[in-house]
N, C-alpha and C. Protein backbone atom coordinates (compact mmCIF):
# COMPACT_ATOMS: atom_id res chain seq x y z
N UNK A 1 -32.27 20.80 -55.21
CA UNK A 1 -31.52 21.47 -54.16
C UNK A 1 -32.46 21.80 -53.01
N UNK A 2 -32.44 21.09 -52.14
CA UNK A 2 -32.84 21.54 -50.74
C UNK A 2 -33.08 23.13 -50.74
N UNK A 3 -34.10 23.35 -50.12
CA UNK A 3 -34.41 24.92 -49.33
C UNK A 3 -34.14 24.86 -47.90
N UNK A 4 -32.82 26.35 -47.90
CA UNK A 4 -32.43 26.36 -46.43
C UNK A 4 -33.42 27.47 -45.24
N UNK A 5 -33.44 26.57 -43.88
CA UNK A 5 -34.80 26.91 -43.24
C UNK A 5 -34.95 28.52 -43.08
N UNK A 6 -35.31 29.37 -42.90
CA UNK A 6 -35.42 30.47 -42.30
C UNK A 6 -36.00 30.60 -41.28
N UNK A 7 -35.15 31.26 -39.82
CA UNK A 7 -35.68 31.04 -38.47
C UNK A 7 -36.33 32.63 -38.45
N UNK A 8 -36.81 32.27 -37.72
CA UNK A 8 -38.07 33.51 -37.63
C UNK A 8 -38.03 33.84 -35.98
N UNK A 9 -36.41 33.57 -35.01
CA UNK A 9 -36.58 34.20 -33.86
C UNK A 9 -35.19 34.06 -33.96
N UNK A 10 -34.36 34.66 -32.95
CA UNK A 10 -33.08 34.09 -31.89
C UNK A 10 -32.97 33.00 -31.61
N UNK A 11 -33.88 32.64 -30.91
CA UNK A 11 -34.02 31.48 -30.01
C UNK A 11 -34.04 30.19 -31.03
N UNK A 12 -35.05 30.71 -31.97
CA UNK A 12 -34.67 29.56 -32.97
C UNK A 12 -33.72 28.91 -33.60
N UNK A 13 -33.13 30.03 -33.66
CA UNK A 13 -31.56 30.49 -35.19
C UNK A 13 -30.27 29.72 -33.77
N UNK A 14 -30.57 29.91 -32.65
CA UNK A 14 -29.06 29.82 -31.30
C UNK A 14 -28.83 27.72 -31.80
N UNK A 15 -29.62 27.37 -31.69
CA UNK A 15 -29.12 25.81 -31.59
C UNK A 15 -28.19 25.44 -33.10
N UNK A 16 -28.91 25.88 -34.04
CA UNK A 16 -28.11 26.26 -35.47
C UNK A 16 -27.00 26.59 -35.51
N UNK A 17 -27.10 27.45 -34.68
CA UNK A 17 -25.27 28.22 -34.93
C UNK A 17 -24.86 28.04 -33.80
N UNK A 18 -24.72 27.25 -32.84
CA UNK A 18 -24.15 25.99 -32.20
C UNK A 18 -23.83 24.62 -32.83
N UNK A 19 -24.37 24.21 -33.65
CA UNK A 19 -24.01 23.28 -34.71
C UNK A 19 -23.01 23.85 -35.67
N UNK A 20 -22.96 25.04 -36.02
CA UNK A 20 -22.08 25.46 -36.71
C UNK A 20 -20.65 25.84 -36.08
N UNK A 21 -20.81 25.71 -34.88
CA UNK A 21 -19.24 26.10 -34.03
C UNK A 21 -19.27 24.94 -33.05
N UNK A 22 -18.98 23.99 -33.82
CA UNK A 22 -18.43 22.76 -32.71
C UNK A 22 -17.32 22.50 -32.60
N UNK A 23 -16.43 23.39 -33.80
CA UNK A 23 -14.50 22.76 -33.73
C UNK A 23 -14.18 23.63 -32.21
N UNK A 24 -13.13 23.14 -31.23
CA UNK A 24 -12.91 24.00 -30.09
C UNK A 24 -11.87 24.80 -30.51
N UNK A 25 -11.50 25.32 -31.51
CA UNK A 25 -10.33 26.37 -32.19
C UNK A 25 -11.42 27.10 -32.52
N UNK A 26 -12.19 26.66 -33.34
CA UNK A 26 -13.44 27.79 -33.69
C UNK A 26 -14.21 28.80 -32.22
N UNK A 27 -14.51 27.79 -31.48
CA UNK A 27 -14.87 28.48 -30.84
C UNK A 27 -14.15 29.11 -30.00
N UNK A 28 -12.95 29.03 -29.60
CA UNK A 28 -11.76 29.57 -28.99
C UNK A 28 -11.74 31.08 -29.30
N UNK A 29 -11.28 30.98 -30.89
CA UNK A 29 -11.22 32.16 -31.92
C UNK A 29 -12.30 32.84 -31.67
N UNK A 30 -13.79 32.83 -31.40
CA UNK A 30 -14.59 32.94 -31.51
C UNK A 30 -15.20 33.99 -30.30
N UNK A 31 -14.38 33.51 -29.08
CA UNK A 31 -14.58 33.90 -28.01
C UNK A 31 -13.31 34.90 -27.77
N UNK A 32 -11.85 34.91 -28.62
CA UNK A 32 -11.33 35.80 -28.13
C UNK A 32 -11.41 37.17 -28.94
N UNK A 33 -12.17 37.05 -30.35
CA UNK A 33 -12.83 38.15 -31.16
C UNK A 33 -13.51 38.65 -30.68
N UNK A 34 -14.35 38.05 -29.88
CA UNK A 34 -16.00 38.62 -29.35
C UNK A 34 -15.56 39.15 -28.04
N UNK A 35 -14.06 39.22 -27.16
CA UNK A 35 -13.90 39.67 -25.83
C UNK A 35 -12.70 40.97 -26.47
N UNK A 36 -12.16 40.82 -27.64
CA UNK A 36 -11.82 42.15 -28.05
C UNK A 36 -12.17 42.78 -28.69
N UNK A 37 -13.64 42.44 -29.08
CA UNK A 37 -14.60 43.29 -29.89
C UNK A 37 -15.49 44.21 -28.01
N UNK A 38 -14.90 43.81 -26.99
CA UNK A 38 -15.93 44.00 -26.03
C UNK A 38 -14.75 45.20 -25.09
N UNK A 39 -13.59 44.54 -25.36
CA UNK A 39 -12.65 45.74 -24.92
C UNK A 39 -12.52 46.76 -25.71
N UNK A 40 -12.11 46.41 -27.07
CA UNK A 40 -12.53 48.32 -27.77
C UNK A 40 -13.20 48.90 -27.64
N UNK A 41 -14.45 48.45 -27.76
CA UNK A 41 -15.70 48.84 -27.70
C UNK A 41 -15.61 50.10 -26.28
N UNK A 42 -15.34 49.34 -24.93
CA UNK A 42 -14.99 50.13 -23.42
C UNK A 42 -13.83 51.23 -24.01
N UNK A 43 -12.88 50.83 -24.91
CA UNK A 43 -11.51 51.47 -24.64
C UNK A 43 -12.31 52.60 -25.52
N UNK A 44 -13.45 52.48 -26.54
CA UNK A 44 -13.94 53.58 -27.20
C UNK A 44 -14.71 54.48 -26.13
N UNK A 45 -15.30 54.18 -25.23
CA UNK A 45 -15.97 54.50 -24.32
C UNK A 45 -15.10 56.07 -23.78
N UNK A 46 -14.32 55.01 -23.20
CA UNK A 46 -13.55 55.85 -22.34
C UNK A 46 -12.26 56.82 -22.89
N UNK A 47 -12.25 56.76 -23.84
CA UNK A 47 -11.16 57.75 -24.57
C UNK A 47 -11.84 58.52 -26.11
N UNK A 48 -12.57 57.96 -26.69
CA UNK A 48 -13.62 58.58 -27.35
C UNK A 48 -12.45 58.54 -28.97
N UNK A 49 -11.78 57.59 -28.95
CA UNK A 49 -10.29 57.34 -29.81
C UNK A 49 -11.70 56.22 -30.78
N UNK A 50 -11.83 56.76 -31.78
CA UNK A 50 -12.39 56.55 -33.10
C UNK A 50 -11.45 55.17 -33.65
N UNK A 51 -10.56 55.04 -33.99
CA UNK A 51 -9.67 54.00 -34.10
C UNK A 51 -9.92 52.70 -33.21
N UNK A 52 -10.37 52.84 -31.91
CA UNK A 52 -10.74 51.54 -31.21
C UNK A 52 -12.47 51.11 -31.78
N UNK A 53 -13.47 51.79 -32.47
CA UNK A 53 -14.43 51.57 -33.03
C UNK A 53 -14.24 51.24 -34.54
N UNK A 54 -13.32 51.40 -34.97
CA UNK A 54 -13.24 51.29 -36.17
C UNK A 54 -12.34 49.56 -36.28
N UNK A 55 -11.51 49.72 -35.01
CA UNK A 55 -11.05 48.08 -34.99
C UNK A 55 -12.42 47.12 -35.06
N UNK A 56 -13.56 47.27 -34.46
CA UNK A 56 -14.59 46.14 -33.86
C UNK A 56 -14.58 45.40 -34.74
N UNK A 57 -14.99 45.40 -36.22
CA UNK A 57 -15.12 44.64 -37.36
C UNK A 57 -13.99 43.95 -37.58
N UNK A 58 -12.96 44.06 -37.29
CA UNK A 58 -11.61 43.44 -38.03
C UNK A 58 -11.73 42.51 -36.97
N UNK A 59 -11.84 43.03 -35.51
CA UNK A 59 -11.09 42.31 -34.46
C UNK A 59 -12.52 40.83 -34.48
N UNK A 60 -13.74 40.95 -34.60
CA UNK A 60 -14.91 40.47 -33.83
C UNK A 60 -14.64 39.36 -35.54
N UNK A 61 -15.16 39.82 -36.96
CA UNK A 61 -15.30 39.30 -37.95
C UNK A 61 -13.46 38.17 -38.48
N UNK A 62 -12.56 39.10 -38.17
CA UNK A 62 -10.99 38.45 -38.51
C UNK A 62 -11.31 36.91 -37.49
N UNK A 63 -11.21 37.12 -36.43
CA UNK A 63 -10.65 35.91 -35.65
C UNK A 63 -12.13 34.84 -35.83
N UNK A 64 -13.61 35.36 -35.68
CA UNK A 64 -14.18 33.86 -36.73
C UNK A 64 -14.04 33.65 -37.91
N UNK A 65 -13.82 34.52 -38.44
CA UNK A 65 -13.71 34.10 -39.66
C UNK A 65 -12.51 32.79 -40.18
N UNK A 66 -11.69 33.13 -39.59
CA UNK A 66 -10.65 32.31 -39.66
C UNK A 66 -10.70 31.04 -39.27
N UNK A 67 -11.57 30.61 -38.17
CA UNK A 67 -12.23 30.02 -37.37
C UNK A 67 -12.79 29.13 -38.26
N UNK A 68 -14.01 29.37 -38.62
CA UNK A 68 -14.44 28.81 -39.80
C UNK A 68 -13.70 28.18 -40.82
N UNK A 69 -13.45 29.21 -41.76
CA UNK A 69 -12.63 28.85 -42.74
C UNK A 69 -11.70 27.68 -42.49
N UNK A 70 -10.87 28.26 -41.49
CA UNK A 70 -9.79 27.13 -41.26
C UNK A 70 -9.92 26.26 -40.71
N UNK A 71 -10.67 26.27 -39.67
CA UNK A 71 -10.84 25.24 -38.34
C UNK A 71 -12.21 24.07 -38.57
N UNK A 72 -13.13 25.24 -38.71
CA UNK A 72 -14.86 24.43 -38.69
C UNK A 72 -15.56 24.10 -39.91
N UNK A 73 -14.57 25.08 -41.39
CA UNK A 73 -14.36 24.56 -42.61
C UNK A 73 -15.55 24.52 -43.00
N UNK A 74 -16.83 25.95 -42.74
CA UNK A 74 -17.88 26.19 -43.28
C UNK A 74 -18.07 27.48 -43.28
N UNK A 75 -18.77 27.77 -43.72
CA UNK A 75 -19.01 29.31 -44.65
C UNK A 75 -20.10 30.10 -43.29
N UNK A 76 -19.47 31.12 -42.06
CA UNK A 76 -20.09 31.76 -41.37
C UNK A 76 -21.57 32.55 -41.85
N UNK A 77 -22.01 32.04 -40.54
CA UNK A 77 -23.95 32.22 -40.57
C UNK A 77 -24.21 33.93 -40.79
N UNK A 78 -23.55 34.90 -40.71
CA UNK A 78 -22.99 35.84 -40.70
C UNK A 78 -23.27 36.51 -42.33
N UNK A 79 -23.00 35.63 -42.90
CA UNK A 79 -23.50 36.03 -44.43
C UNK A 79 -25.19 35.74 -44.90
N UNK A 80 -25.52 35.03 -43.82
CA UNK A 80 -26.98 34.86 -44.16
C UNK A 80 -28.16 35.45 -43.00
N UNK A 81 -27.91 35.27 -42.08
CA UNK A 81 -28.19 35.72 -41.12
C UNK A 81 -27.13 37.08 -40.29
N UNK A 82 -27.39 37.82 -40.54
CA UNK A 82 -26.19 38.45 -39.98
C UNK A 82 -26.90 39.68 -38.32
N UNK A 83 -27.87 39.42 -38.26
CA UNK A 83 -28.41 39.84 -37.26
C UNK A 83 -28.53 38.77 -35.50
N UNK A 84 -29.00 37.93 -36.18
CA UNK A 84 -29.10 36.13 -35.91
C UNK A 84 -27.64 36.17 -34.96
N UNK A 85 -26.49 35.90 -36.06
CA UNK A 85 -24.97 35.09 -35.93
C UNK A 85 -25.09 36.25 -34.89
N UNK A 86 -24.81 37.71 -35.30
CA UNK A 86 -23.97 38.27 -34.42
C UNK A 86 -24.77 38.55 -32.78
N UNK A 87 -26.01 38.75 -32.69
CA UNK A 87 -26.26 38.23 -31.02
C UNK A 87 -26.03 37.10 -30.84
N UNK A 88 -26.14 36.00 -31.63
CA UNK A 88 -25.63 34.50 -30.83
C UNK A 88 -23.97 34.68 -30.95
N UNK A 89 -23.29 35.27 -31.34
CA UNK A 89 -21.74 35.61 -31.19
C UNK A 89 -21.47 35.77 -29.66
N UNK A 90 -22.50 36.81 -29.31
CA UNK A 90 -22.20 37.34 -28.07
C UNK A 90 -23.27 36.66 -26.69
N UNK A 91 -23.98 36.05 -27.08
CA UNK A 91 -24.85 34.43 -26.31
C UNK A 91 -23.96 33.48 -25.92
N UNK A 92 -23.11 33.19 -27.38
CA UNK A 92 -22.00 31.86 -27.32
C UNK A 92 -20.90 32.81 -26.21
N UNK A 93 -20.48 33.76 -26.10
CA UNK A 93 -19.52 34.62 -25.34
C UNK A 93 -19.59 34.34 -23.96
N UNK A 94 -20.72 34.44 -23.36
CA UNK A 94 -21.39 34.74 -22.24
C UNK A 94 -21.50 33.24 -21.80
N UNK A 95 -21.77 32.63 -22.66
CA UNK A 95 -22.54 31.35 -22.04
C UNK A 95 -20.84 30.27 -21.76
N UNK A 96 -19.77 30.67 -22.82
CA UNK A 96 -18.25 29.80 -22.41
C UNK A 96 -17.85 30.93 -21.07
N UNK A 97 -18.62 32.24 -20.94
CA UNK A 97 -17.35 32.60 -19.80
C UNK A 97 -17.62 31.70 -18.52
N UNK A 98 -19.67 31.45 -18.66
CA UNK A 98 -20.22 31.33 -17.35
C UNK A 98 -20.08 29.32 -17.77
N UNK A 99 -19.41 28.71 -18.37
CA UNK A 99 -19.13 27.16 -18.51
C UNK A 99 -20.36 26.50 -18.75
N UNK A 100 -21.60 27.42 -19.39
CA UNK A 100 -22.57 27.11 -19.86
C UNK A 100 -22.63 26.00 -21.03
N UNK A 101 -21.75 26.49 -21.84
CA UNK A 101 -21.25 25.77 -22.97
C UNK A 101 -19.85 25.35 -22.93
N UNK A 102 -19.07 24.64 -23.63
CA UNK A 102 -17.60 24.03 -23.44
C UNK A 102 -17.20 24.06 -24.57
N UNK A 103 -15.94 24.73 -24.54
CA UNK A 103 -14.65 24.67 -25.25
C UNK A 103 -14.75 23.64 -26.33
């Protein structure tokens, strides 16, 4: 059995988990978890409503997950890396708003 690599930066781990979100449903899903994981987050801000922080996990983890599972039909980096996945969650976010990356 193969030994799987361990990246030892961000920068390393980002091209990886770009290989891992190439279906465009995945990343769809991917991007509209990670933009309502970015509005609760504000709506927690500004109303101090505990319930919009307590959504982040359902809203950010539900819609890739599904993603995966259903769409890209591999087991999210998220369980192994989970520091890694979730800034490149929000890298991959930034980089489809600004057409850095594509759909």
């Amino acid at each position: 059995m193969a030994e799987e690599k361990k990246y030892q930066s961000l920068q390393e781990f980002y091209p990886y988990y770009l290989s891992e979100h190439q279906n465009t449903t995945c990343r769809i899903l991917h991007f509209i978890g990670t933009g309502l994981v970015i509005v609760s987050f504000l709506l927690f801000w500004i109303t101090f409503d505990y319930r919009f922080l307590v959504a982040i996990p359902f809203l950010g983890y539900g819609f890739a997950w599904v993603g995966h599972f259903f769409f890209e039909q591999n087991k999210p980096a998220t369980f192994q890396y989970p520091g890694y996945s979730l800034a490149s969650d929000f890298i991959l976010f930034w980089d489809l708003l600004r057409r850095k990356e594509r759909f």
